[in-house]
N, C-alpha and C. Protein backbone atom coordinates (compact mmCIF):
# COMPACT_ATOMS: atom_id res chain seq x y z
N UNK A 1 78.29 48.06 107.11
CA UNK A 1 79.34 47.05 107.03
C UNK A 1 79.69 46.77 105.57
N UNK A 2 80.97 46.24 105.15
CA UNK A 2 81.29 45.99 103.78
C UNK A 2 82.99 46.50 103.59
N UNK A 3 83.43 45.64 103.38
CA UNK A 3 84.76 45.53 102.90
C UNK A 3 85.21 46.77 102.13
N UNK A 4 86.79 46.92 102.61
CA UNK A 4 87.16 48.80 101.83
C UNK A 4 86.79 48.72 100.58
N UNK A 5 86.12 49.88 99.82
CA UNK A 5 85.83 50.21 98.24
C UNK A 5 84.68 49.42 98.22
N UNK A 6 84.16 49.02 98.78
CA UNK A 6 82.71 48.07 98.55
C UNK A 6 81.34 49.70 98.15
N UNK A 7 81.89 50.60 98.71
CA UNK A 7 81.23 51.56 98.55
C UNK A 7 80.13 52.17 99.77
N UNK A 8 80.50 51.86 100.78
CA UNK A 8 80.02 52.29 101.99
C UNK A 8 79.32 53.32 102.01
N UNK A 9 80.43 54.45 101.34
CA UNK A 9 80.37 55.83 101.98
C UNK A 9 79.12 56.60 100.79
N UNK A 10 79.15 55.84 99.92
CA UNK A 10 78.18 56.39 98.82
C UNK A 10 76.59 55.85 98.84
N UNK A 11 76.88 54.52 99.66
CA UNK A 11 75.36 54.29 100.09
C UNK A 11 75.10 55.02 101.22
N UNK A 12 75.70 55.32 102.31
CA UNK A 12 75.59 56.52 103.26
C UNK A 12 74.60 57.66 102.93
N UNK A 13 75.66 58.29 102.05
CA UNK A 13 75.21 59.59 101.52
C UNK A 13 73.26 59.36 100.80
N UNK A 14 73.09 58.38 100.13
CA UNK A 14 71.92 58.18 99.92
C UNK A 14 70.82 57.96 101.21
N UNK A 15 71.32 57.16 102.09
CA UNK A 15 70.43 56.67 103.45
C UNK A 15 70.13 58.29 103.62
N UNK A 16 71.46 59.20 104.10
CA UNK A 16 71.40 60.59 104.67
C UNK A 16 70.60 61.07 104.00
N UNK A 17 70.41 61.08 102.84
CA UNK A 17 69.52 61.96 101.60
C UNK A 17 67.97 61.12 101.94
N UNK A 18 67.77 60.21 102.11
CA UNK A 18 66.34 59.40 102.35
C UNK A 18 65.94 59.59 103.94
N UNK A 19 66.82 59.59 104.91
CA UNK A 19 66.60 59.26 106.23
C UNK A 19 66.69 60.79 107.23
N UNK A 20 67.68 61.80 106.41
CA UNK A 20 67.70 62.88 107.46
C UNK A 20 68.74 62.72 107.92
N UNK A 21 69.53 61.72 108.24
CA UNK A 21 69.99 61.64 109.16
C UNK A 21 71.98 61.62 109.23
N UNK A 22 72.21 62.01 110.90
CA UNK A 22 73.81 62.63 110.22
C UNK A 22 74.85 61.47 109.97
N UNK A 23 75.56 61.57 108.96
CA UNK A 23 76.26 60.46 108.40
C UNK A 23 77.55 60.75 109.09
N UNK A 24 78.06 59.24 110.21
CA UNK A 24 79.13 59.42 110.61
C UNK A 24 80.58 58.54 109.90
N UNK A 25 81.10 58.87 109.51
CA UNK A 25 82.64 57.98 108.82
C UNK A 25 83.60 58.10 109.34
N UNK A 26 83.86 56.71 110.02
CA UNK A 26 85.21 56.91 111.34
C UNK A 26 86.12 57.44 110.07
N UNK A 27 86.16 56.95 109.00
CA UNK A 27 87.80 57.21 108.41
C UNK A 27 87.65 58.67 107.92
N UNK A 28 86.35 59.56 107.51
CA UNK A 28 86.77 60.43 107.52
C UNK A 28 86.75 61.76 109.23
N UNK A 29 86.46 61.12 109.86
CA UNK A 29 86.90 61.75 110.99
C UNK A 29 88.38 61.76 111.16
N UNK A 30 88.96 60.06 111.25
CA UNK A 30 90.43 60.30 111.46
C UNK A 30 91.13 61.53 110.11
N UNK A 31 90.63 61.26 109.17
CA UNK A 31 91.47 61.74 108.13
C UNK A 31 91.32 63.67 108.25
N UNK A 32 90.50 64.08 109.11
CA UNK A 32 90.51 64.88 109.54
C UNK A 32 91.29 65.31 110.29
N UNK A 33 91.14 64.35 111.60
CA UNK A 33 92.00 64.88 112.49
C UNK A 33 93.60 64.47 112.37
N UNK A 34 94.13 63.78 111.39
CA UNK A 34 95.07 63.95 110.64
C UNK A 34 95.56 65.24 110.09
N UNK A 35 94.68 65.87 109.18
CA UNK A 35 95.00 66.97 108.68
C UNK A 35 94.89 67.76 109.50
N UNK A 36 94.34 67.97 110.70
CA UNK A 36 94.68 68.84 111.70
C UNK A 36 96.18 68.93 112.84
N UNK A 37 96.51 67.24 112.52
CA UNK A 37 97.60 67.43 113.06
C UNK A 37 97.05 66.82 114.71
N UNK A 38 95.82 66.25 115.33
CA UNK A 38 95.71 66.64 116.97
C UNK A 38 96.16 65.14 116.87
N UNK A 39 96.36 65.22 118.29
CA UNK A 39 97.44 63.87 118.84
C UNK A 39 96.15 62.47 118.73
N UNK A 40 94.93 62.65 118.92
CA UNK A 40 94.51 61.59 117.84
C UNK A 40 95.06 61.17 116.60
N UNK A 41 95.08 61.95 115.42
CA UNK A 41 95.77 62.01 114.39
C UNK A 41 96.60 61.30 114.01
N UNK A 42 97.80 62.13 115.07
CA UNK A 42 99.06 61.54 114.88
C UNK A 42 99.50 59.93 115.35
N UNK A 43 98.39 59.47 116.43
CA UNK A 43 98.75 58.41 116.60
C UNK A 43 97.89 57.34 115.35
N UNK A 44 96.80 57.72 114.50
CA UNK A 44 95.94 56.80 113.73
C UNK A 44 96.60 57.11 112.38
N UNK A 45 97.42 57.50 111.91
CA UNK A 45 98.18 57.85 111.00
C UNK A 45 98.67 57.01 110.67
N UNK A 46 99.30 56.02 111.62
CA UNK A 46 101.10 55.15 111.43
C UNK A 46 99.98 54.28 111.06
N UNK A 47 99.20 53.60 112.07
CA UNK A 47 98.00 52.42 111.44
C UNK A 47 97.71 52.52 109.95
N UNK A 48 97.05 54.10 109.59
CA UNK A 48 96.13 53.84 108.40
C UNK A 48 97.04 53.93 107.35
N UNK A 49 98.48 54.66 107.46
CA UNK A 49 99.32 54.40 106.62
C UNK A 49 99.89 53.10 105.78
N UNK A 50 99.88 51.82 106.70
CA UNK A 50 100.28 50.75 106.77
C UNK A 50 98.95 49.60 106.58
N UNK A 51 98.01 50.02 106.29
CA UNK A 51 96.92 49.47 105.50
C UNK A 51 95.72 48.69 107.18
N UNK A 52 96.59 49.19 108.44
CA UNK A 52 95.93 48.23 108.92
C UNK A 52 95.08 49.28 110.20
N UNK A 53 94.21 48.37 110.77
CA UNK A 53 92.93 48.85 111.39
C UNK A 53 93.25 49.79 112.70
N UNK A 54 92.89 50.99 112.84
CA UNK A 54 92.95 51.63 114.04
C UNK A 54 92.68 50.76 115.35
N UNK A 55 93.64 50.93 116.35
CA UNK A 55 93.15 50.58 117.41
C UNK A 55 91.96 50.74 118.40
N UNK A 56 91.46 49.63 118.79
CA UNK A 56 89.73 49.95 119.01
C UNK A 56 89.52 51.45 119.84
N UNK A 57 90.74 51.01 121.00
CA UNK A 57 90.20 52.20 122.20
C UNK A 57 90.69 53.50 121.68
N UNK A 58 91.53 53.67 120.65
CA UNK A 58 91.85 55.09 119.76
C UNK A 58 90.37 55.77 119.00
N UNK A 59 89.83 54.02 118.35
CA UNK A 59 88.97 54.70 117.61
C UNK A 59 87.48 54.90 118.45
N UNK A 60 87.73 54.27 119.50
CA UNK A 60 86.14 54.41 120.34
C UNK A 60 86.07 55.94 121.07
N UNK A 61 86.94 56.13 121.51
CA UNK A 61 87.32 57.51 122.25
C UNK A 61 87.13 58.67 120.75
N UNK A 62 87.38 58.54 119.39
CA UNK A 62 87.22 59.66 119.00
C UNK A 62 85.31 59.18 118.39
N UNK A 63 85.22 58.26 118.68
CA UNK A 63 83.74 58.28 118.12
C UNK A 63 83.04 59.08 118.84
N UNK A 64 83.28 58.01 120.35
CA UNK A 64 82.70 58.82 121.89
C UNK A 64 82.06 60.43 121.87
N UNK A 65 83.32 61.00 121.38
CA UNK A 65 83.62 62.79 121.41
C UNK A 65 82.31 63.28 119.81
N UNK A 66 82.84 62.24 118.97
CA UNK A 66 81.56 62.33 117.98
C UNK A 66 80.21 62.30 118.63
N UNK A 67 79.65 61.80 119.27
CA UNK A 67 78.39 61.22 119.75
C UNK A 67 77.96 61.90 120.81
N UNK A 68 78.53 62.76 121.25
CA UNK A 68 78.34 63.83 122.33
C UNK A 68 77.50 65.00 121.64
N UNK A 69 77.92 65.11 120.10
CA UNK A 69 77.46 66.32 119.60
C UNK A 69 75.71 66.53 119.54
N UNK A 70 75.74 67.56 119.68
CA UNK A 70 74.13 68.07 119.51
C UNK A 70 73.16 67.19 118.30
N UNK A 71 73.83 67.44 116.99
CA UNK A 71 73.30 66.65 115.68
C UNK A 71 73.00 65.61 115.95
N UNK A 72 73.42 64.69 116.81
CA UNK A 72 73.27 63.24 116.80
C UNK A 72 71.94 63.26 117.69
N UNK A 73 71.86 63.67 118.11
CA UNK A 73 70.24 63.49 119.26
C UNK A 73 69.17 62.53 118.51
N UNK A 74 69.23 62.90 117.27
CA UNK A 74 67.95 62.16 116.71
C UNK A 74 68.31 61.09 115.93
N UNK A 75 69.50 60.58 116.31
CA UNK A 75 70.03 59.11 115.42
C UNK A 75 71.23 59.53 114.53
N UNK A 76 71.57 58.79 114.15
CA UNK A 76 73.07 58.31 112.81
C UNK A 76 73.31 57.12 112.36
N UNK A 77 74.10 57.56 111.52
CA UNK A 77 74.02 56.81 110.47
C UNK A 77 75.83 56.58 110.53
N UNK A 78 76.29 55.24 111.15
CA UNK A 78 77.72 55.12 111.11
C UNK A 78 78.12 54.16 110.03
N UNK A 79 79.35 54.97 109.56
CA UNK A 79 80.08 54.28 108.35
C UNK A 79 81.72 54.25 108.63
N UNK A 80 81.88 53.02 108.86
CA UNK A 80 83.04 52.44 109.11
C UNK A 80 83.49 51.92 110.05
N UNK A 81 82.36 51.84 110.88
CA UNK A 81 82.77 51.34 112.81
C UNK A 81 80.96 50.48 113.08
N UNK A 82 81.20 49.49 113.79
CA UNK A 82 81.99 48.94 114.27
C UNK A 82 83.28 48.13 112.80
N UNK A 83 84.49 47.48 113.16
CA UNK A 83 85.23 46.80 112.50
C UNK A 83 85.26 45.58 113.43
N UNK A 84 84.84 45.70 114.45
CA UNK A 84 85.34 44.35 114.95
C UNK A 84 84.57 44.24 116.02
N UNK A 85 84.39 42.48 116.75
CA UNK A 85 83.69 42.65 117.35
C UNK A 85 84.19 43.11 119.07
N UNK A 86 85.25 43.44 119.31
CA UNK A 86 85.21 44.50 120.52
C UNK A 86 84.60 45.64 120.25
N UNK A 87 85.03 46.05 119.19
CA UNK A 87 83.87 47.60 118.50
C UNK A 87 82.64 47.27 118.60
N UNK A 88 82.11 46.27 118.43
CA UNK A 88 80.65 45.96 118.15
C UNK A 88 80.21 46.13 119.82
N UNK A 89 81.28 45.17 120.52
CA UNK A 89 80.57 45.41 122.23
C UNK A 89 80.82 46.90 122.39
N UNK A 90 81.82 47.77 122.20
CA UNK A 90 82.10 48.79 122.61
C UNK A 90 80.88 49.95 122.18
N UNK A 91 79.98 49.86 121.24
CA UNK A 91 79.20 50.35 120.44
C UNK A 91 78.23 50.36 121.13
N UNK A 92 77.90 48.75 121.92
CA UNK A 92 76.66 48.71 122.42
C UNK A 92 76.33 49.80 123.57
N UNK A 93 77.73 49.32 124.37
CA UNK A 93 78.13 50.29 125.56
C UNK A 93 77.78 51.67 125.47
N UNK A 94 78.05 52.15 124.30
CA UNK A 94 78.39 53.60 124.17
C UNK A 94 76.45 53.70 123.92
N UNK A 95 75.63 52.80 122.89
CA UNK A 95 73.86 52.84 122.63
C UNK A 95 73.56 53.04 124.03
N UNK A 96 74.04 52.12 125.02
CA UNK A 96 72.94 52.28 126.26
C UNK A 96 73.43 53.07 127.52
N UNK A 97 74.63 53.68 126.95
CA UNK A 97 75.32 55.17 127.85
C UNK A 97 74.10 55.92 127.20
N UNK A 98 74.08 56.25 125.73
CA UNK A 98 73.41 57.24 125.43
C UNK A 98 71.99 57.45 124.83
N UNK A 99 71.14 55.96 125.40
CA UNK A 99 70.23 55.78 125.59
C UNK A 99 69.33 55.51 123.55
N UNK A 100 70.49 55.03 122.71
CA UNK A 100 70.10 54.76 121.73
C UNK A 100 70.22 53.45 121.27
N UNK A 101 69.67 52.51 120.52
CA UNK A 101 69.59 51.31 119.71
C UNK A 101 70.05 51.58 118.35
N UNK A 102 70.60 50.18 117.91
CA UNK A 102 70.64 49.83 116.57
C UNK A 102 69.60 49.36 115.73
N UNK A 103 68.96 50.11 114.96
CA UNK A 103 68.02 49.86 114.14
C UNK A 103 68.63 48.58 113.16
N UNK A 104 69.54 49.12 112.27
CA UNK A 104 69.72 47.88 111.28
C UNK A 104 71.24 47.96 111.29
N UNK A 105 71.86 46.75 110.76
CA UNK A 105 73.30 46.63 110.53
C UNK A 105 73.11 46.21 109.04
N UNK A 106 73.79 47.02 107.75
CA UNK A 106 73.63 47.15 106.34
C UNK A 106 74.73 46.68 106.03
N UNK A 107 74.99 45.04 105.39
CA UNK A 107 76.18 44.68 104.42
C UNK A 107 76.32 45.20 103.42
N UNK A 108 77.12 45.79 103.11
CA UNK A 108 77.25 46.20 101.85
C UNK A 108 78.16 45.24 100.64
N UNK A 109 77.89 44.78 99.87
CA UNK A 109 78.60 43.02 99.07
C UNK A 109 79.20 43.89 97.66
N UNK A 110 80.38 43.51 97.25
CA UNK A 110 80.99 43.68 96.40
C UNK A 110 82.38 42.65 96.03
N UNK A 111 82.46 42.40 95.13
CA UNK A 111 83.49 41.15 94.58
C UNK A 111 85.11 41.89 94.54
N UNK A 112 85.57 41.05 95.12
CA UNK A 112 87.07 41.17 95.73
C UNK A 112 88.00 41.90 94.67
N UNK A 113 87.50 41.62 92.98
CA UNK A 113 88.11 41.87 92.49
C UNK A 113 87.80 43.48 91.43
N UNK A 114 86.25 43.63 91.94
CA UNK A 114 85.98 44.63 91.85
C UNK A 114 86.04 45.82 92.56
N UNK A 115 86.60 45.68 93.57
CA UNK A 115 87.12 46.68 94.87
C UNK A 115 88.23 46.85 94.68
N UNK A 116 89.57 45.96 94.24
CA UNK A 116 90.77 46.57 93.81
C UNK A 116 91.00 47.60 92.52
N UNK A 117 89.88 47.24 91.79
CA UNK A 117 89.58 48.30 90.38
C UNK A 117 89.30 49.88 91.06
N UNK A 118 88.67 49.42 91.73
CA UNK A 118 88.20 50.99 92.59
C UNK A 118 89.06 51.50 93.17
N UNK A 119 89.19 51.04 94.08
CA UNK A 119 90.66 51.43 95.42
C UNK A 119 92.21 52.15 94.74
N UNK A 120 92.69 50.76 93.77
CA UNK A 120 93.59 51.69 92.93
C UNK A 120 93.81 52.33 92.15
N UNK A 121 92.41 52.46 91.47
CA UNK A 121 92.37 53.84 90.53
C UNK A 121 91.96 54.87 91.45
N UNK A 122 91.25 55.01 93.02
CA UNK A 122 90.92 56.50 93.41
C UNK A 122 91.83 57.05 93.44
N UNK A 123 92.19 58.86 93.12
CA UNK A 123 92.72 59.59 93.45
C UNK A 123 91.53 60.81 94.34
N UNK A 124 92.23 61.51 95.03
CA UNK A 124 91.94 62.51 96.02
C UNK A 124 92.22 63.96 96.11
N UNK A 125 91.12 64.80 95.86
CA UNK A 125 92.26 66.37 95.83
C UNK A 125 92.65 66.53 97.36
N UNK A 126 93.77 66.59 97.70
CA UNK A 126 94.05 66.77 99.33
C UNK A 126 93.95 68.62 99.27
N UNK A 127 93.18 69.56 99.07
CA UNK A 127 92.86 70.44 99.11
C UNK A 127 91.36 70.61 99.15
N UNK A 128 90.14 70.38 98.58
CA UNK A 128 88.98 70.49 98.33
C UNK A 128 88.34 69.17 98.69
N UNK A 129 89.02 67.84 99.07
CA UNK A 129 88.33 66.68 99.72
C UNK A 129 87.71 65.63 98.09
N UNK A 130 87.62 66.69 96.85
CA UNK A 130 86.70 65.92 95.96
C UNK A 130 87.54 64.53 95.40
N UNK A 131 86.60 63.18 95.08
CA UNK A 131 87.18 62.36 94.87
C UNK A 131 86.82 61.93 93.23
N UNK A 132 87.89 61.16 92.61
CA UNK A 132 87.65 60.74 91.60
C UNK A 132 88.45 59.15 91.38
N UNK A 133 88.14 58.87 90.22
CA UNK A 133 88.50 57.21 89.90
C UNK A 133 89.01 57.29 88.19
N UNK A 134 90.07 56.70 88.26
CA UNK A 134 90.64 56.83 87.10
C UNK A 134 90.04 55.84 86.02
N UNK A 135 89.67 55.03 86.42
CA UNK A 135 88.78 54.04 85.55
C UNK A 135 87.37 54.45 85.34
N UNK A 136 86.60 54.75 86.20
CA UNK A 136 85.58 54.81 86.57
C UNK A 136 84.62 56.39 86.25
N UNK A 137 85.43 57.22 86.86
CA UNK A 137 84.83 58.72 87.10
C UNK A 137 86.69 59.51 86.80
N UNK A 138 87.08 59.84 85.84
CA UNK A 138 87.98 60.47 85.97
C UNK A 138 87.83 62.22 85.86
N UNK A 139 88.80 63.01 86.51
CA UNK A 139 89.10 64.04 86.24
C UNK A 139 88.85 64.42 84.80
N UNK A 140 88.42 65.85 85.02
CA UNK A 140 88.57 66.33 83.27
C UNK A 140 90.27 66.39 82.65
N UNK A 141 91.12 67.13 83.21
CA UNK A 141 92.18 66.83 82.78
C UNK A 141 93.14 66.26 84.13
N UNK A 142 94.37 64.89 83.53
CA UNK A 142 94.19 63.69 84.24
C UNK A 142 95.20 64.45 85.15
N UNK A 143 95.02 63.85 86.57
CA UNK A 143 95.91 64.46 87.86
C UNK A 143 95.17 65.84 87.92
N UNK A 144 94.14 66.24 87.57
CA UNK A 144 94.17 67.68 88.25
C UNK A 144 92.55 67.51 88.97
N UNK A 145 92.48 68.21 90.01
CA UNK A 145 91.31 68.71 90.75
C UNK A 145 90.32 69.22 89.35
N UNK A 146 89.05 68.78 89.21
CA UNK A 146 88.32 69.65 88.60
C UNK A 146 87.64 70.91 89.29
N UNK A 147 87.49 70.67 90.38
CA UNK A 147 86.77 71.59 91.57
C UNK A 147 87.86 72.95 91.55
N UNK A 148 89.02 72.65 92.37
CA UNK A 148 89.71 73.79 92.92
C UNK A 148 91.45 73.43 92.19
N UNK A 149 91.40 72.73 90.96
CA UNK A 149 92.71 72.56 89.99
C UNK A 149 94.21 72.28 90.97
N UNK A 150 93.84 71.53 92.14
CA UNK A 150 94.58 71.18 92.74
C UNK A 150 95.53 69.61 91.97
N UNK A 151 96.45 69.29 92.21
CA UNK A 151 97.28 68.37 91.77
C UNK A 151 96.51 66.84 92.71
N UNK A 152 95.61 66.01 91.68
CA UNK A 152 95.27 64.61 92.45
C UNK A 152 96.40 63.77 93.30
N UNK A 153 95.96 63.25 94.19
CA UNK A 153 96.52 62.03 95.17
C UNK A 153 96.19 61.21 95.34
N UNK A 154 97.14 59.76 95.30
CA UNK A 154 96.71 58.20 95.51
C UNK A 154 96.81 58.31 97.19
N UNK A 155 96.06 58.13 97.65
CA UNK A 155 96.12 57.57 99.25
C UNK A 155 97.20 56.53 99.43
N UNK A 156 98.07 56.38 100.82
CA UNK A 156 99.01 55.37 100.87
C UNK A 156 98.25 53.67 100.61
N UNK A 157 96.88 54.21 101.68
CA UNK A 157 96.06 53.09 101.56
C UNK A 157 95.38 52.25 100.66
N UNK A 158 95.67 53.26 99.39
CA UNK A 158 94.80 52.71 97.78
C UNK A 158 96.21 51.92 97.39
N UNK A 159 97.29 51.73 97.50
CA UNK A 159 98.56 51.14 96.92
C UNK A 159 98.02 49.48 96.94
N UNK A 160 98.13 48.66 95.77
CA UNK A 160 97.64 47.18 95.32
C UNK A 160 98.22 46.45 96.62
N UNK A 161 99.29 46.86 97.01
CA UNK A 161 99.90 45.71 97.97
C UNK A 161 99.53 45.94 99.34
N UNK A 162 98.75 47.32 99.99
CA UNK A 162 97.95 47.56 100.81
C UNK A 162 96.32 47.81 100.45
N UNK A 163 95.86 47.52 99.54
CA UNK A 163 94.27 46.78 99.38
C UNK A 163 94.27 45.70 99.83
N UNK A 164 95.24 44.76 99.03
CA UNK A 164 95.20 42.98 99.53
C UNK A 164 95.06 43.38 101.17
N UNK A 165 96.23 43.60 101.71
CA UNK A 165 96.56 43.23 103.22
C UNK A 165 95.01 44.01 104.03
N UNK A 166 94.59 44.97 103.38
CA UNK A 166 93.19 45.63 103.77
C UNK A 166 92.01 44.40 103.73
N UNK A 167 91.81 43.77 102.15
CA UNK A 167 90.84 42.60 102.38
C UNK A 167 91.04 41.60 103.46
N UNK A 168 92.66 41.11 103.51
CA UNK A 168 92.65 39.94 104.72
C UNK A 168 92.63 40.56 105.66
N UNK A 169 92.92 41.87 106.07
CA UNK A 169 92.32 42.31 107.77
C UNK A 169 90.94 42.09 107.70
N UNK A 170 90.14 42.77 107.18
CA UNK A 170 88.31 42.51 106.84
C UNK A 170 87.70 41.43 106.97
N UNK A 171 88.67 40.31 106.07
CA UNK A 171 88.24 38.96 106.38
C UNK A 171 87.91 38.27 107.59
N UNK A 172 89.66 38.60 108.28
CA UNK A 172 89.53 37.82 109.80
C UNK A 172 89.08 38.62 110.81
N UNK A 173 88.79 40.22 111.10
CA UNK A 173 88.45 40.69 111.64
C UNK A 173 87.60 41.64 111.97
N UNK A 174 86.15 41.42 110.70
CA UNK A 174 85.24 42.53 109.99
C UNK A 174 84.17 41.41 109.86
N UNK A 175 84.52 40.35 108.68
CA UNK A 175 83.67 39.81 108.77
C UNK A 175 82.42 38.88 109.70
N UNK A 176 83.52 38.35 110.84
CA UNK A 176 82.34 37.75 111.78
C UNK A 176 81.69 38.90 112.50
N UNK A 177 81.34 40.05 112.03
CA UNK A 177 80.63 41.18 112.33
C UNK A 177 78.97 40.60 111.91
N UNK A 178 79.34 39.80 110.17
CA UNK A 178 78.07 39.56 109.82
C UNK A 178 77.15 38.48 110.56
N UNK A 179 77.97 37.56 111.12
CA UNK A 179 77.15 36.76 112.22
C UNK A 179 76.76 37.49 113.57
N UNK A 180 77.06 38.37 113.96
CA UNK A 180 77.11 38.60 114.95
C UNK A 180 75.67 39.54 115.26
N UNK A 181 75.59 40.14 113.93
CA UNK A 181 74.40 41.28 113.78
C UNK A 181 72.97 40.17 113.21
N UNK A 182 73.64 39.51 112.85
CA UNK A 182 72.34 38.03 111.74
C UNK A 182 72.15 37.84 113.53
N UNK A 183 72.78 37.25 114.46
CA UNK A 183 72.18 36.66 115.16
C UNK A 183 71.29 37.73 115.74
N UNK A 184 71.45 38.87 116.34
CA UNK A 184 70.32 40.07 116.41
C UNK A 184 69.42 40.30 116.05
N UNK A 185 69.52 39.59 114.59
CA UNK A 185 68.22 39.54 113.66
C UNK A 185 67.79 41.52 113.21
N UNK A 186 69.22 42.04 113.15
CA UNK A 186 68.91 43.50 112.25
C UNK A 186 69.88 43.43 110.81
N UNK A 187 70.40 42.18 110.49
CA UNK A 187 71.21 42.70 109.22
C UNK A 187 70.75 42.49 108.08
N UNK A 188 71.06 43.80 107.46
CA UNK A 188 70.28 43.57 105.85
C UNK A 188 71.31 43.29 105.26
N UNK A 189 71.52 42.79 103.69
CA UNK A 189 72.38 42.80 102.64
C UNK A 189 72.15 43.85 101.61
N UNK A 190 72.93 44.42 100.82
CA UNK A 190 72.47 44.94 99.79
C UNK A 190 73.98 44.53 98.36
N UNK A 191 73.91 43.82 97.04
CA UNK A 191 74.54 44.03 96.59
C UNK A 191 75.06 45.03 95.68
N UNK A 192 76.22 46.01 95.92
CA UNK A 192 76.59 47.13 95.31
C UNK A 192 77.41 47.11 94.37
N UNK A 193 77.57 45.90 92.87
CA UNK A 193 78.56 46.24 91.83
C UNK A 193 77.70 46.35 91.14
N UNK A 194 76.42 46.84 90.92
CA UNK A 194 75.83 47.39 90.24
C UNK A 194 75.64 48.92 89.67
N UNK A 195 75.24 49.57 89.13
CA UNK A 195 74.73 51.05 89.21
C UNK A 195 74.13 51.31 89.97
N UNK A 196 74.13 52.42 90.63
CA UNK A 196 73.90 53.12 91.59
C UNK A 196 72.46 53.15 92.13
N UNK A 197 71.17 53.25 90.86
CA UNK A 197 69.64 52.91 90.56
C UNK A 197 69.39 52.36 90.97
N UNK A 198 70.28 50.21 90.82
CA UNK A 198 69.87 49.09 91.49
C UNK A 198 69.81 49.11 92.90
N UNK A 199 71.15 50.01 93.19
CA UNK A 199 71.80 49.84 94.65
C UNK A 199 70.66 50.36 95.53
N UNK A 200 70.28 51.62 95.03
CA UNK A 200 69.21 52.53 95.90
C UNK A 200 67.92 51.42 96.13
N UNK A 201 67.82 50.99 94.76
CA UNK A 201 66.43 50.48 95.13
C UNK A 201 66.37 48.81 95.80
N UNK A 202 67.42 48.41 95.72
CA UNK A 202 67.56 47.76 97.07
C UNK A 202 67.78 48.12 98.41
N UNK A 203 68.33 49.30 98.40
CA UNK A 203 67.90 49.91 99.86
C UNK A 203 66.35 50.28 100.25
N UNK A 204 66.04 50.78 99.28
CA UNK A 204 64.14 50.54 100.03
C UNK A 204 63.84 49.25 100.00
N UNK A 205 64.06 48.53 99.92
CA UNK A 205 63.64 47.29 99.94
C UNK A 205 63.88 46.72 101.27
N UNK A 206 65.47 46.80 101.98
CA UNK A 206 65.36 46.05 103.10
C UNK A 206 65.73 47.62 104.66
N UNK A 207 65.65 48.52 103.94
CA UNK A 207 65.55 49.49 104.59
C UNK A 207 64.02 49.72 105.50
N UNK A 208 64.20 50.04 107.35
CA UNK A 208 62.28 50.37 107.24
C UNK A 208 62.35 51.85 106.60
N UNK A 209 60.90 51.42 106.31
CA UNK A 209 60.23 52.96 105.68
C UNK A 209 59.49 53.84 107.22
């Protein structure tokens, strides 16, 4: 859990690197099946274009088809779902279809005004997937892919006037996620505007070993 650019997807990748385990990201699934063009796609497109949240039963049905796969047998690690709490019931549904639990629900905390620094400086090679930050991590030379010298891209969704409208969806419809998992008694916090060092080693901390 954690608000867009809070850095989700990079504490992920660490859990995956500590835990084994397969890292799922609704947004980069859709953004997949975007670039494929399949009528999922095309309908989560107009949403993510316009800064605002996929529809639950769009996005539960392509998780669903996720969670069927072989890899998942021994657990995952989801990043970006639930968003809300019909997702959250819909989630449960789908744990005790497929006979799995939620170990922990992970906040991820970052300051409102440090997530717009991020968000609108990312650019994207839409060829090779690699990401960079113009403030932060830039390209060797500026607009170009360092990987495969493709021409960088701002996402519609990184635009300042669709971050804002991104935080107030999160607000009213993300955040009472965090009560919802506190009352379960599985949510950890971790704060992430730190370096990356701190971040990790607050994940062993409220992570089990």
């Amino acid at each position: 859990l954690g608000p867009p650019g809070s850095g989700k997807g990079t504490v992920a990748e660490k859990i995956k690197e500590l835990y084994g385990l397969v890292h799922i990201s609704t947004g980069d699934l859709f953004r997949n099946c975007i670039r494929q063009n399949t009528p999922i796609g095309q309908e989560a497109k107009v949403f993510i274009d316009r800064g605002d949240l996929v529809p639950d039963e769009l996005t539960v049905r392509m998780l669903a088809e996720r969670l069927d796969n072989d890899d998942c047998a021994d657990g995952f690690l989801l990043d970006g779902f639930p968003r809300t709490l019909d997702q959250a019931d819909a989630l449960e549904a789908l744990m005790n279809k497929s006979g799995f639990s939620l170990d922990v629900a992970l906040n991820v905390s970052v300051p409102d005004r440090m997530i717009m620094e991020r968000l609108s400086g990312r650019r994207v090679c839409p060829e090779c997937g690699a990401t960079y930050n113009i403030y932060s991590q830039p390209s060797l030379e500026p607009g170009i892919c360092d990987v495969c010298q493709s021409e960088l891209t701002q996402r519609p969704d990184d635009k300042d006037a669709t971050i804002r409208h991104r935080l107030d969806t999160y607000a009213v419809r993300t955040a009472p996620l965090l009560d919802y998992y506190e009352q379960q008694g599985i949510l950890r916090s971790i704060d992430n505007s730190g370096d990356l060092a701190a971040t990790f080693a607050q994940l062993k901390e409220v992570l089990p070993q």
